[in-house]
Protein backbone atom coordinates (compact mmCIF):
# COMPACT_ATOMS: atom_id res chain seq x y z
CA UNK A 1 -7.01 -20.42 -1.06
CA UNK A 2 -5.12 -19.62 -4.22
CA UNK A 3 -6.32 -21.39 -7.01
CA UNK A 4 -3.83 -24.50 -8.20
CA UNK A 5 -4.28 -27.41 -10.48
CA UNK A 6 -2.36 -30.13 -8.19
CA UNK A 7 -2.24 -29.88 -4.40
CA UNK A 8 1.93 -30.06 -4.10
CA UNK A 9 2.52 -27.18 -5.97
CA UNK A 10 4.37 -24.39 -4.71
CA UNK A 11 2.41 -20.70 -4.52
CA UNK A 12 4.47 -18.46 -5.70
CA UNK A 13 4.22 -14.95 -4.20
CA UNK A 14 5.54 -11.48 -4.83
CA UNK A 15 5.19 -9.13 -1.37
CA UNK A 16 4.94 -5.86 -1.57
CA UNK A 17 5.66 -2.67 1.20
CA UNK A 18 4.62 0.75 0.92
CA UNK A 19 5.97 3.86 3.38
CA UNK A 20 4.00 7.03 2.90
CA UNK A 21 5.18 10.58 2.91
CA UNK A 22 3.47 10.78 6.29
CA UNK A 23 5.78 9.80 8.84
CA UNK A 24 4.38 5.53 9.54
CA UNK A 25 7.61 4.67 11.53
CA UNK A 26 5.91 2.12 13.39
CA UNK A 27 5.59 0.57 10.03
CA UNK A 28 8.86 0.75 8.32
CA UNK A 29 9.48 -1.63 5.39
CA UNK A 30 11.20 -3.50 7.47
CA UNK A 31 8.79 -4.23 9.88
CA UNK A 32 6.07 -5.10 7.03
CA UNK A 33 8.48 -7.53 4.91
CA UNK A 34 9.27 -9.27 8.27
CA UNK A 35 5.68 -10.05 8.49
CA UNK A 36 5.46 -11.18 4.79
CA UNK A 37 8.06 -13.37 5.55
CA UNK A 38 6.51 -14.76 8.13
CA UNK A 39 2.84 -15.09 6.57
CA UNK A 40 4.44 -16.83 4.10
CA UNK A 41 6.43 -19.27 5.70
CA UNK A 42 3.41 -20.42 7.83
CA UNK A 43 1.36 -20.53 5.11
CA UNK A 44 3.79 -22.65 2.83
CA UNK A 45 3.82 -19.85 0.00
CA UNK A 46 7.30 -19.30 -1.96
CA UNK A 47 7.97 -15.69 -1.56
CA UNK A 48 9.80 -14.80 -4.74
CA UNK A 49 10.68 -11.35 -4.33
CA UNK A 50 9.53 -8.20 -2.19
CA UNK A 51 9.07 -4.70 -3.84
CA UNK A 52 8.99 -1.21 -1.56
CA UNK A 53 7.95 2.15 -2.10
CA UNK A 54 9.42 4.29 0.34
CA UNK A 55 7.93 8.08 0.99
CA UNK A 56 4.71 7.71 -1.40
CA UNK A 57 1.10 8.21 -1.10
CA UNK A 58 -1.21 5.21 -1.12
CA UNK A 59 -3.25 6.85 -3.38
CA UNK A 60 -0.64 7.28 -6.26
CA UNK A 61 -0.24 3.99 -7.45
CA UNK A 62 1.11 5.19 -11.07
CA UNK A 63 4.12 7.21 -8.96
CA UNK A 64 5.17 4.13 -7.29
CA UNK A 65 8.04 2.42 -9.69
CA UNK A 66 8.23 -0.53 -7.53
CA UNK A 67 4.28 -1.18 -7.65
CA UNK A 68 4.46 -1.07 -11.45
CA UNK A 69 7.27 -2.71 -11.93
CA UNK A 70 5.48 -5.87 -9.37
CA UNK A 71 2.92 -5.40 -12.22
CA UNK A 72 5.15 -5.69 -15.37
CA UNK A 73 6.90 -8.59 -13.59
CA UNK A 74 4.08 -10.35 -13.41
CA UNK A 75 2.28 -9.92 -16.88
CA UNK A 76 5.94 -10.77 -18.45
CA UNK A 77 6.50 -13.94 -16.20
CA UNK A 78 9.83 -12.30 -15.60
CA UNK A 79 10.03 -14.65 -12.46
CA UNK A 80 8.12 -17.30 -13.56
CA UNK A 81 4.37 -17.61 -12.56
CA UNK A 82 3.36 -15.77 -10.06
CA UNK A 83 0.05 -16.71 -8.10
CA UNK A 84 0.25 -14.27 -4.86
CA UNK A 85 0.89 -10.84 -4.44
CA UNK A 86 0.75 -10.28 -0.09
CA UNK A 87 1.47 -6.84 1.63
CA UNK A 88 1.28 -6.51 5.30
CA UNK A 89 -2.23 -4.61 5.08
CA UNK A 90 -4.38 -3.28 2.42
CA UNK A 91 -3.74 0.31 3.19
CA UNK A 92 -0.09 -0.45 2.09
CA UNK A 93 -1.71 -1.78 -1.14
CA UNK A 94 -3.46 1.09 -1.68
CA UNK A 95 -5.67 3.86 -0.05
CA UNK A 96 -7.80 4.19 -2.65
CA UNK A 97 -11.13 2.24 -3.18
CA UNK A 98 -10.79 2.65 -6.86
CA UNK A 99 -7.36 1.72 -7.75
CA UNK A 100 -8.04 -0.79 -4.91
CA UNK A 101 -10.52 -2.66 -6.78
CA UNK A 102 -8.87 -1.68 -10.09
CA UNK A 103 -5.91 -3.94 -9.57
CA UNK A 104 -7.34 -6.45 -7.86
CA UNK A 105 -9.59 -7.12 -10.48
CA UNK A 106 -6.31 -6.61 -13.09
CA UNK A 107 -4.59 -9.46 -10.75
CA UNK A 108 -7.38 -11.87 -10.28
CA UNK A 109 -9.29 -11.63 -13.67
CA UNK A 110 -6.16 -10.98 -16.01
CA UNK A 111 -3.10 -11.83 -14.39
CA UNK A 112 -4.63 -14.73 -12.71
CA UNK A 113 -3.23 -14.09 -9.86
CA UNK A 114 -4.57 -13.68 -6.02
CA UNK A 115 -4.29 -11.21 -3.37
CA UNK A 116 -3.73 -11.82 0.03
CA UNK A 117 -2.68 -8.99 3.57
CA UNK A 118 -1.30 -10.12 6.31
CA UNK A 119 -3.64 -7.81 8.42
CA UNK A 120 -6.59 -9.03 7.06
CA UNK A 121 -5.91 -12.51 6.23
CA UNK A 122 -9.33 -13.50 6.15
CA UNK A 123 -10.33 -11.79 3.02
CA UNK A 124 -9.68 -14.47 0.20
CA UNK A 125 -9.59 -13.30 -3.58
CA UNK A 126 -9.44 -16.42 -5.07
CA UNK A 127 -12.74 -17.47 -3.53
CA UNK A 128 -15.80 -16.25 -5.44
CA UNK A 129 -17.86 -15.12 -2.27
CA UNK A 130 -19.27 -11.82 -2.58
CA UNK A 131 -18.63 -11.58 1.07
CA UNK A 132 -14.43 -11.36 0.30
CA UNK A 133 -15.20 -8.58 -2.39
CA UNK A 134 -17.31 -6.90 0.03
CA UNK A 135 -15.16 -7.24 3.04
CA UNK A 136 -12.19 -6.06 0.48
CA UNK A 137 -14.24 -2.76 -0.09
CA UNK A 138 -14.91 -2.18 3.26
CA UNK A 139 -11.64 -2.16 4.42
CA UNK A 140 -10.30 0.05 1.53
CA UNK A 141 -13.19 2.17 2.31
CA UNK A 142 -11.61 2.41 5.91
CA UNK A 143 -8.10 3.59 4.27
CA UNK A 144 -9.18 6.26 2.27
CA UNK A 145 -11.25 7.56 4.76
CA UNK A 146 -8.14 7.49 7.42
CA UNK A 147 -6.26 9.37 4.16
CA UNK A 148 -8.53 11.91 3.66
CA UNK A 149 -8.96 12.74 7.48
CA UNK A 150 -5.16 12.74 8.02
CA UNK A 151 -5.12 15.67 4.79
CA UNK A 152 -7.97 17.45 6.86
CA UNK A 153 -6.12 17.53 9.60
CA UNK A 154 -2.70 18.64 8.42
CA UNK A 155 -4.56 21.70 6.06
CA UNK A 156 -6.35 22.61 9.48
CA UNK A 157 -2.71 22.89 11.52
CA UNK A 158 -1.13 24.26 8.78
CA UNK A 159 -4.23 27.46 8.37
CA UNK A 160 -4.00 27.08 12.27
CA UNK A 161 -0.48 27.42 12.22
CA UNK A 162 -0.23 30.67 9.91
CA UNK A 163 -3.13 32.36 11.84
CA UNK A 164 -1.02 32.21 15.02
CA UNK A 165 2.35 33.55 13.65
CA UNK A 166 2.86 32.81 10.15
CA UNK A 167 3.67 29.52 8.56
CA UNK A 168 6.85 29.66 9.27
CA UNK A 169 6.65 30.06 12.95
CA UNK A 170 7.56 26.71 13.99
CA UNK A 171 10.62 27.07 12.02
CA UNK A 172 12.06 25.96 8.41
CA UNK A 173 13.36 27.82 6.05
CA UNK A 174 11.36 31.11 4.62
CA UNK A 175 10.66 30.58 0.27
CA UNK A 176 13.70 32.37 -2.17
CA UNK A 177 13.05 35.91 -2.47
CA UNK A 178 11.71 36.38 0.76
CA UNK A 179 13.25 37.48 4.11
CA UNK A 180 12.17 35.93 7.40
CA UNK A 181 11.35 38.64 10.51
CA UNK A 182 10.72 37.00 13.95
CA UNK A 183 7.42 34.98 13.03
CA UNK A 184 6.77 36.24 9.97
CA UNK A 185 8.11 36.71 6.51
């Protein structure tokens, strides 16, 4: 539970969304700030504002304007205090342990602030159990390791892909300065 000083106050939370370059349809912005929404109406929480990054890597936090600018909002109080930030799950967070932990540990221990995902509601930052900061890891663990397979994967089809007929073979359009025959350029 996030930490207050009288039971009726309000928690006030900034959400955050993330899309990566990787086509995620199935988790659009949308669909994620819909289920902040929701997490935060059943939980009572005050959702303030929602930032999105649209078509960036979760593990480039300094590229993504709208996850700084959640951070500059918060150290500045330009909202007031806030005392949540909630994203749908932590992958959209981040997908890398170390910035993972990095601004957590900037939110909880400077900002005073907690973090909470909707996916994995059950991790609790503002508790000081060593089992939420090892479930946290765990889970971002989980998300760079789907990362770095997915980048495995795509180099493998794309050397795959060029073996077979050239990289251009499955269409597109062939680099400036260079002439595309059949399959090859």
């Amino acid at each position: 539970m996030p930490r207050r000083t009288n039971v009726c106050e309000i928690v006030r939370v900034f959400g955050y969304t993330r899309v990566s370059k990787m086509n995620e349809g199935k988790l659009s912005t949308e669909m994620q700030t819909a289920e902040i929404e929701r997490f935060c109406e059943f939980n009572g929480y005050e959702l303030v504002k929602i930032y999105s990054d649209e078509d960036l890597s979760g593990s480039e936090t300094t590229q993504r304007e709208s996850f700084n600018e959640m951070f500059t909002d918060i150290e500045n109080n330009n909202f007031g205090k806030i005392d949540m930030v909630v994203c749908y799950n932590i992958s959209r967070f981040s997908r890398s342990v170390i910035d993972l932990n990095t601004y957590v540990l900037k939110l909880k221990n400077d900002l005073k602030c907690d973090f909470r995902s909707v996916q994995e509601s059950f991790i609790d930052t503002s508790s000081s159990s060593p089992m939420s900061s090892f479930l946290l890891n765990i889970f971002a663990s989980v998300a760079q390791l789907e990362r770095d397979r997915l980048i495995s994967v795509i180099s493998d089809s794309n050397v795959n892909r060029a073996k077979i007929g050239g990289r251009w073979s499955n269409g597109g359009v062939a680099p400036y300065g260079y002439k595309k025959e059949g399959n090859t350029i």
